[in-house]
C-alpha atoms as a PDB file:
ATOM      1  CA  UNK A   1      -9.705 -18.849 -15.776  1.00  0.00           C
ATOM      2  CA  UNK A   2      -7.266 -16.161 -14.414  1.00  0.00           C
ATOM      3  CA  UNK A   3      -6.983 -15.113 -10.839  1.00  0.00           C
ATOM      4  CA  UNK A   4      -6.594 -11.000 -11.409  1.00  0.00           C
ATOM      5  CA  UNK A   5      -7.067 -10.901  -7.594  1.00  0.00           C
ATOM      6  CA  UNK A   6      -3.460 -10.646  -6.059  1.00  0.00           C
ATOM      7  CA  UNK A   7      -2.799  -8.549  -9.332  1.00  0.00           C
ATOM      8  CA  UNK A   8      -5.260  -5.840  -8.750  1.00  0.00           C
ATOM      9  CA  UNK A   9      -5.197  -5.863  -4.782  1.00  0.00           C
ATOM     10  CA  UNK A  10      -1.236  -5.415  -5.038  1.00  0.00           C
ATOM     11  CA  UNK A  11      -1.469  -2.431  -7.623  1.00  0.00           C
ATOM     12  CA  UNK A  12      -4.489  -0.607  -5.810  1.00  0.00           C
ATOM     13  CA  UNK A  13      -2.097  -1.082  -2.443  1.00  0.00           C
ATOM     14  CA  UNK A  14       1.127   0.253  -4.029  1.00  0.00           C
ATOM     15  CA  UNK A  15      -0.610   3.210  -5.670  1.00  0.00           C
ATOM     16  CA  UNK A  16      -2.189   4.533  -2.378  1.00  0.00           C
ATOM     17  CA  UNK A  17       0.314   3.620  -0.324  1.00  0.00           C
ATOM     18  CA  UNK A  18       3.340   5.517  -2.285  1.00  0.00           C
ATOM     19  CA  UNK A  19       4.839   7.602   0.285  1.00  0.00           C
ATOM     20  CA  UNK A  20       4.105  11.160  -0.414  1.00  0.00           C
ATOM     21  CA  UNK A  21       1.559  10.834  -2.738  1.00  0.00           C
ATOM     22  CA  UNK A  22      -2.081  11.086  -0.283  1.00  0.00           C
ATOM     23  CA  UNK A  23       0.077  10.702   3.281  1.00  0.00           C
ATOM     24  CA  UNK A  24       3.176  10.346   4.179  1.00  0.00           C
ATOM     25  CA  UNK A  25       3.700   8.634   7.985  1.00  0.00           C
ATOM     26  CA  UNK A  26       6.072   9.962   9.105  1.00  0.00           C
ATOM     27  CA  UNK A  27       6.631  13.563   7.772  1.00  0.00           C
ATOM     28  CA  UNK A  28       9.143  15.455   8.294  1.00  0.00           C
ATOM     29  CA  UNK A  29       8.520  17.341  11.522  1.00  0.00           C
ATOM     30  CA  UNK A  30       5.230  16.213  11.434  1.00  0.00           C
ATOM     31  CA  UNK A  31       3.572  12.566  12.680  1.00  0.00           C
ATOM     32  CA  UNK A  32       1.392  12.656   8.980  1.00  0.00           C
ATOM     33  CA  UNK A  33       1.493  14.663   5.875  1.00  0.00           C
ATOM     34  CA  UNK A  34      -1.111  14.627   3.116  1.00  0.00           C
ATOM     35  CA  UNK A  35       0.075  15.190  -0.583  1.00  0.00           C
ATOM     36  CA  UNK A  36       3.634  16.298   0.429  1.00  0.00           C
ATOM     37  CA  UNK A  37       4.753  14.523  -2.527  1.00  0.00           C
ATOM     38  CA  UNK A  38       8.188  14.435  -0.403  1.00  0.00           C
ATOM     39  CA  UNK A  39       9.791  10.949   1.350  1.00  0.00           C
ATOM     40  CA  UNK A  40      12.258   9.766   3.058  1.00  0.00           C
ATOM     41  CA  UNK A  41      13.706   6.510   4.643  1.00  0.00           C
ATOM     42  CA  UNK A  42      12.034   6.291   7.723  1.00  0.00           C
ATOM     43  CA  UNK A  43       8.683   6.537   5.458  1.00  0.00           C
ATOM     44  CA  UNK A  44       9.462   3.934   2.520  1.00  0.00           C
ATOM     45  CA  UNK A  45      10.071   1.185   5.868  1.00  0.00           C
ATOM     46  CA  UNK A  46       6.368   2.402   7.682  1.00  0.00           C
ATOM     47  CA  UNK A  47       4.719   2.088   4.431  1.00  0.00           C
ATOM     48  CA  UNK A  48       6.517  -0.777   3.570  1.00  0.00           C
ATOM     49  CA  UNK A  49       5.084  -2.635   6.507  1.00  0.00           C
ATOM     50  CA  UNK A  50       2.107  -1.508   6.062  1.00  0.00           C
ATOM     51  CA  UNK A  51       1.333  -2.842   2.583  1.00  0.00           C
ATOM     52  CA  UNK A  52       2.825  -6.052   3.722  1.00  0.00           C
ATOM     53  CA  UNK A  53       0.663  -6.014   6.783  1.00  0.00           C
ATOM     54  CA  UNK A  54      -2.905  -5.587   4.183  1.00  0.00           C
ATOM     55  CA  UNK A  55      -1.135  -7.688   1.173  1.00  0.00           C
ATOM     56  CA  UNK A  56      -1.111 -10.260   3.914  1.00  0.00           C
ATOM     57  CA  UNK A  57      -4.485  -9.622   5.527  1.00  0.00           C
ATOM     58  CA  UNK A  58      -6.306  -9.410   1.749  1.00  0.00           C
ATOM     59  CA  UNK A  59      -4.634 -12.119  -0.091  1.00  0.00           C
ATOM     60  CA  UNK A  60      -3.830 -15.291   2.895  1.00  0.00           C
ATOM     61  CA  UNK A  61      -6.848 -14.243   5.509  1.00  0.00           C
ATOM     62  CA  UNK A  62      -9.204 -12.772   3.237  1.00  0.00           C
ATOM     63  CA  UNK A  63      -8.959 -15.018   0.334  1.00  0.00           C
ATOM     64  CA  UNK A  64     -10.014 -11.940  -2.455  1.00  0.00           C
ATOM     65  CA  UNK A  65     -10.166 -13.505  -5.966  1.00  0.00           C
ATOM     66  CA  UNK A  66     -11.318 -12.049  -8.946  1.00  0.00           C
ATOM     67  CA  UNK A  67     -11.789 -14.307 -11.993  1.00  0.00           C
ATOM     68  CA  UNK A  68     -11.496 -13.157 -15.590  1.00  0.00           C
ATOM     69  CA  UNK A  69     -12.747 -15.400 -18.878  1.00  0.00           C
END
Protein backbone atom coordinates (compact mmCIF):
# COMPACT_ATOMS: atom_id res chain seq x y z
CA UNK A 1 0.00 0.00 0.00
CA UNK A 2 0.97 3.68 -0.72
CA UNK A 3 1.57 6.31 1.86
CA UNK A 4 -0.36 9.50 0.00
CA UNK A 5 0.17 11.20 3.41
CA UNK A 6 3.39 13.42 3.02
CA UNK A 7 2.02 13.81 -0.65
CA UNK A 8 -1.24 15.39 0.14
CA UNK A 9 -0.16 17.25 3.48
CA UNK A 10 2.79 18.92 1.36
CA UNK A 11 0.41 20.03 -1.60
CA UNK A 12 -2.54 21.27 0.75
CA UNK A 13 0.52 23.32 2.67
CA UNK A 14 2.08 24.81 -0.50
CA UNK A 15 -1.28 25.80 -1.98
CA UNK A 16 -2.42 27.85 1.12
CA UNK A 17 0.63 28.98 2.00
CA UNK A 18 1.63 30.67 -1.56
CA UNK A 19 2.45 34.10 -0.67
CA UNK A 20 -0.16 36.38 -1.98
CA UNK A 21 -2.67 34.11 -2.71
CA UNK A 22 -5.16 34.16 0.92
CA UNK A 23 -2.28 36.30 3.08
CA UNK A 24 0.67 37.54 2.56
CA UNK A 25 2.95 38.14 6.05
CA UNK A 26 4.49 40.58 5.55
CA UNK A 27 2.77 43.06 3.11
CA UNK A 28 3.99 45.74 1.88
CA UNK A 29 3.33 48.55 4.33
CA UNK A 30 1.19 46.42 6.06
CA UNK A 31 2.02 43.47 8.92
CA UNK A 32 -0.76 41.02 6.74
CA UNK A 33 -2.49 41.22 3.48
CA UNK A 34 -5.31 38.96 2.32
CA UNK A 35 -5.57 38.10 -1.50
CA UNK A 36 -2.96 40.75 -2.56
CA UNK A 37 -1.89 38.33 -5.04
CA UNK A 38 1.51 40.49 -4.75
CA UNK A 39 5.06 39.08 -2.96
CA UNK A 40 8.13 39.81 -2.27
CA UNK A 41 11.39 38.45 -0.62
CA UNK A 42 10.91 39.11 2.80
CA UNK A 43 7.46 37.05 2.30
CA UNK A 44 8.69 33.85 0.24
CA UNK A 45 11.45 33.42 3.60
CA UNK A 46 8.25 33.92 6.43
CA UNK A 47 6.23 31.55 4.51
CA UNK A 48 8.96 29.48 3.82
CA UNK A 49 9.48 28.85 7.49
CA UNK A 50 6.35 28.48 8.11
CA UNK A 51 5.52 25.49 5.90
CA UNK A 52 8.68 23.97 7.14
CA UNK A 53 7.66 24.66 10.68
CA UNK A 54 3.86 22.51 9.95
CA UNK A 55 5.62 20.03 7.23
CA UNK A 56 7.65 19.25 10.30
CA UNK A 57 4.97 19.32 12.98
CA UNK A 58 2.41 17.06 10.53
CA UNK A 59 4.70 14.61 9.03
CA UNK A 60 7.75 13.74 12.12
CA UNK A 61 5.40 14.73 15.37
CA UNK A 62 2.14 14.01 14.07
CA UNK A 63 2.75 10.92 12.17
CA UNK A 64 -0.40 11.72 9.37
CA UNK A 65 -0.62 8.75 6.93
CA UNK A 66 -3.07 8.11 4.50
CA UNK A 67 -3.07 4.69 2.80
CA UNK A 68 -4.34 4.04 -0.71
CA UNK A 69 -5.05 0.23 -2.28
Amino acid sequence: MADWGPVVVATVLFVLLTPGLLFQLPAQGRIVAFGSMHTGGLAILVHAVIYFALITIFLIAIGVHIYAG
